[in-house]
Protein backbone atom coordinates (compact mmCIF):
# COMPACT_ATOMS: atom_id res chain seq x y z
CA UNK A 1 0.00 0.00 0.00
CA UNK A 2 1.23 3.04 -0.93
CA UNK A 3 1.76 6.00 1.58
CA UNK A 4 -0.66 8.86 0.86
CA UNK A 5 0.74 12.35 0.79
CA UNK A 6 -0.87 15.72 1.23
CA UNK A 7 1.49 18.56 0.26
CA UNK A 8 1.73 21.52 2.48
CA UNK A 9 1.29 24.95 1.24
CA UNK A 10 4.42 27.09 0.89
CA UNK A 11 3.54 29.42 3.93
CA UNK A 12 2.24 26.17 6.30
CA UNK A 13 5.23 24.13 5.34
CA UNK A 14 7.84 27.78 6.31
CA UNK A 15 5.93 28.01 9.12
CA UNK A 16 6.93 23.88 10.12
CA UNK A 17 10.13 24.20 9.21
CA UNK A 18 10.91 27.40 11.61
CA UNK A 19 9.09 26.28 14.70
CA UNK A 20 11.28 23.03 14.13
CA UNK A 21 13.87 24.75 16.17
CA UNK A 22 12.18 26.41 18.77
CA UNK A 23 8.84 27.40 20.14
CA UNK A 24 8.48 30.65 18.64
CA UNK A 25 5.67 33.65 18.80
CA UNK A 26 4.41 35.26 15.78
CA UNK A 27 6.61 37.61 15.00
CA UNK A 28 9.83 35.51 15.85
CA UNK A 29 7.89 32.87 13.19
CA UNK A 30 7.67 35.97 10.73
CA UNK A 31 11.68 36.66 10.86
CA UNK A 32 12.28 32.88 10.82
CA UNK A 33 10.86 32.41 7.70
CA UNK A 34 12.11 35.62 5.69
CA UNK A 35 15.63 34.42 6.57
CA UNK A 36 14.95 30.70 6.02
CA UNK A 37 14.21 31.99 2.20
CA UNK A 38 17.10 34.36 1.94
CA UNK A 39 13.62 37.26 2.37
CA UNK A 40 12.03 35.54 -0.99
CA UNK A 41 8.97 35.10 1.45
CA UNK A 42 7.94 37.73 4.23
CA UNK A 43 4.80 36.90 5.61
CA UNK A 44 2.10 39.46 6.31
CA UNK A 45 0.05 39.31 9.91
CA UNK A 46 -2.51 38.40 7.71
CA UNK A 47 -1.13 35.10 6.17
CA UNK A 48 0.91 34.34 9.36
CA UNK A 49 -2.22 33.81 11.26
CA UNK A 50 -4.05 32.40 8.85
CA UNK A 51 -1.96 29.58 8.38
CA UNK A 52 -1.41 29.30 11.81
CA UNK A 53 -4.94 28.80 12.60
CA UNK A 54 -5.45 26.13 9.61
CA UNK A 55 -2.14 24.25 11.37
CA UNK A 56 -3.66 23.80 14.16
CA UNK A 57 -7.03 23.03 13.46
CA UNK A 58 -5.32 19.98 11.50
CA UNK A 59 -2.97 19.57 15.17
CA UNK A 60 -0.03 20.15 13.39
CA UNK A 61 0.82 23.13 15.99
CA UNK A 62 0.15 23.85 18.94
CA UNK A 63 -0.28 27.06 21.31
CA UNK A 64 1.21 27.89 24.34
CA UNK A 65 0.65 31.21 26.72
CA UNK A 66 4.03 32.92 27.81
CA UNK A 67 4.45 32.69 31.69
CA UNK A 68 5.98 36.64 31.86
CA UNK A 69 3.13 38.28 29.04
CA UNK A 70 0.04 36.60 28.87
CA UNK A 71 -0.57 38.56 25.48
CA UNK A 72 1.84 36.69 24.00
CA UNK A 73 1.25 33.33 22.35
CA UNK A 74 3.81 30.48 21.19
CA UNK A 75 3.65 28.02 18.92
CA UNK A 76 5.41 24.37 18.67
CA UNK A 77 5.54 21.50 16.96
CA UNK A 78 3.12 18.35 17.91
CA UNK A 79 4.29 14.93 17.15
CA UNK A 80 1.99 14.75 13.84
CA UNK A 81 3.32 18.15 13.05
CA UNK A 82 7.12 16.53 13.04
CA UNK A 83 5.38 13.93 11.32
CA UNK A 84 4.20 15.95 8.24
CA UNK A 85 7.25 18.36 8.22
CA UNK A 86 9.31 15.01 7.70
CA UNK A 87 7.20 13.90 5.08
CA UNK A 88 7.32 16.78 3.20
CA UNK A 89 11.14 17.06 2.91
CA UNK A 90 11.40 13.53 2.16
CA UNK A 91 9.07 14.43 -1.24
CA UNK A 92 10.88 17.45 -1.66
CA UNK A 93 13.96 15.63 -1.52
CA UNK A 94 12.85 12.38 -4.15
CA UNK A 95 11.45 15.34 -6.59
CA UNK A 96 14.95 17.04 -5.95
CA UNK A 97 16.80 13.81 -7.16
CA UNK A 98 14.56 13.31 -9.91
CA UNK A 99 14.98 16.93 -11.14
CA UNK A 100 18.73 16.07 -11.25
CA UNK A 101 18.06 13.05 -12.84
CA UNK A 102 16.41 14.87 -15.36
CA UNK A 103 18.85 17.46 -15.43
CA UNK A 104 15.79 20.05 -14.79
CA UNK A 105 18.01 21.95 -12.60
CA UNK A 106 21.07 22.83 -14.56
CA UNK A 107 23.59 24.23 -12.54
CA UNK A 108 21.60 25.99 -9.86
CA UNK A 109 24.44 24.93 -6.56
CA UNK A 110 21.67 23.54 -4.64
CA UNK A 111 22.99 20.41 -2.75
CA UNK A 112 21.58 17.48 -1.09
């Protein structure tokens, strides 16, 4: 049987990928991801709580009140969030070969 996959959009899999490291609040999440793409993609308040709201109504996040400002909310990783992050690199990864394979690419530097 094969295992099914369900591709994360751009901004939902940035958003994985940064909290990876850290519990983070929005902001930090917002600076995270701008560097993460060398500032190809700066997320508006907008689209940062968007996403973060469809993340964790699928449990892929969590939310967690800071002990010194209540006002302040962090997010983190669950276990099925890990999960899908993994998943995801592991496709972008076999897509990655094949592009090579297929010499898609050309001589772009990017390195697995």
């Amino acid at each position: 049987m094969k295992k099914q996959y369900n591709q994360l959009p751009q901004v939902a899999f940035s958003i994985l990928l940064a909290l990876s490291l850290r519990p983070r609040h929005g902001y930090e999440i917002m600076q995270q991801v701008a560097e993460d793409s060398d500032g190809k993609l700066t997320l508006s308040p907008g689209t940062l709580y968007g996403s973060i709201k469809q993340l964790r109504e699928r449990r892929l996040i969590e939310e967690q009140t800071a002990t010194s400002d209540s006002r302040r909310r962090y997010y983190y990783l669950t276990d099925l969030g890990r999960k899908s992050l993994e998943s995801e690199l592991e496709h972008y990864e076999r897509s990655l070969i094949l592009a090579r394979k297929r010499q898609v690419l050309g001589d772009s530097g990017v390195q697995v």
